[in-house]
Protein backbone atom coordinates (compact mmCIF):
# COMPACT_ATOMS: atom_id res chain seq x y z
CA UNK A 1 -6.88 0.82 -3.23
CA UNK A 2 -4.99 -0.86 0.30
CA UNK A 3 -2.77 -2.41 -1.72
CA UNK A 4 -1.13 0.92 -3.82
CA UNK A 5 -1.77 2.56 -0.31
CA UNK A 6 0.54 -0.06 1.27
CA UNK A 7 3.01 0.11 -1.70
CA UNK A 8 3.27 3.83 -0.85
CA UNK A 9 4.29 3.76 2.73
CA UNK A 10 7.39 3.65 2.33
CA UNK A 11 7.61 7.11 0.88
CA UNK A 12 8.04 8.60 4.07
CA UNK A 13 11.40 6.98 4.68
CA UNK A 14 13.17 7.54 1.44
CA UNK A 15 10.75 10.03 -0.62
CA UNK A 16 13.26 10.32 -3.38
CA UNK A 17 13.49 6.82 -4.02
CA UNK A 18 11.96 7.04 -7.26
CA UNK A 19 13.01 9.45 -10.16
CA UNK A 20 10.72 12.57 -11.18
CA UNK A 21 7.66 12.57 -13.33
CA UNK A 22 8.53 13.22 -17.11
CA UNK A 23 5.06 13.64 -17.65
CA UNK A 24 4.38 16.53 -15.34
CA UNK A 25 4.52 19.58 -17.19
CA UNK A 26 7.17 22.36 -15.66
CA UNK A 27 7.76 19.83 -13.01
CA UNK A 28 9.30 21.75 -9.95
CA UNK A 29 11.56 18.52 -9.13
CA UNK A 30 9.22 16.88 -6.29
CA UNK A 31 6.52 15.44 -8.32
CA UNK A 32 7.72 11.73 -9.07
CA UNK A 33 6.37 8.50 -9.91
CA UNK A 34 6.18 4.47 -9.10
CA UNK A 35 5.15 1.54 -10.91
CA UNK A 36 3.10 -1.08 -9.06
CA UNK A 37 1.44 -3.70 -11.04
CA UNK A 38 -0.28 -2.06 -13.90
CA UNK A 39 -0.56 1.43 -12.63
CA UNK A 40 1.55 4.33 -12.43
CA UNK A 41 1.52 6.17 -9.21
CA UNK A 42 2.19 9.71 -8.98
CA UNK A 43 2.97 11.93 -5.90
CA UNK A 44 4.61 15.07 -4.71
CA UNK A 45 7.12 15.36 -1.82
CA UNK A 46 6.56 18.59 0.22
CA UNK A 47 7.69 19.52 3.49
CA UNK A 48 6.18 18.13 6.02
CA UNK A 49 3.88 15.34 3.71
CA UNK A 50 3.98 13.35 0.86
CA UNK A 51 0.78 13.64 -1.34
CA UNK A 52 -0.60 11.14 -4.31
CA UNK A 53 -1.57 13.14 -6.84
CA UNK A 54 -2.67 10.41 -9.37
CA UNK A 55 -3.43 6.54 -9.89
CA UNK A 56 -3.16 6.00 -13.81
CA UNK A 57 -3.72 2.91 -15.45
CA UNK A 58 -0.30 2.42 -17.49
CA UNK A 59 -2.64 1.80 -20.48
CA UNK A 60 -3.56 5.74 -20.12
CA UNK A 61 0.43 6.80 -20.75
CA UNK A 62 0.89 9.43 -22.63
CA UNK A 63 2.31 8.52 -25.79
CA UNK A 64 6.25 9.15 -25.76
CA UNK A 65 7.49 10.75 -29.36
């Protein structure tokens, strides 16, 4: 878990580095998502903090059609 947590700090800096979350339903445009090694991290960019919502395994993807 220290190593997504480190992967994530620099969120905070540039929170819209990486593009929204396709697979967020109704997504309000600041839920987005990272790849690190074989997950797929998800957080939302608020105000005043930057929240992970979800750690997924990339072998739990939804499947695309």
């Amino acid at each position: 878990m220290s190593k997504i947590r480190n992967a994530s700090r620099g969120l905070n800096t540039y929170p819209e580095k990486y593009q929204l979350d396709e697979y967020y339903p109704n997504n309000p445009e600041n839920i987005r998502r990272f790849f690190r090694w074989s997950y797929r991290i998800v957080y939302q960019v608020n105000e005043k903090s930057i929240d992970i919502l979800n750690v997924l395994h990339t072998s739990q993807e939804p499947n695309q059609e």
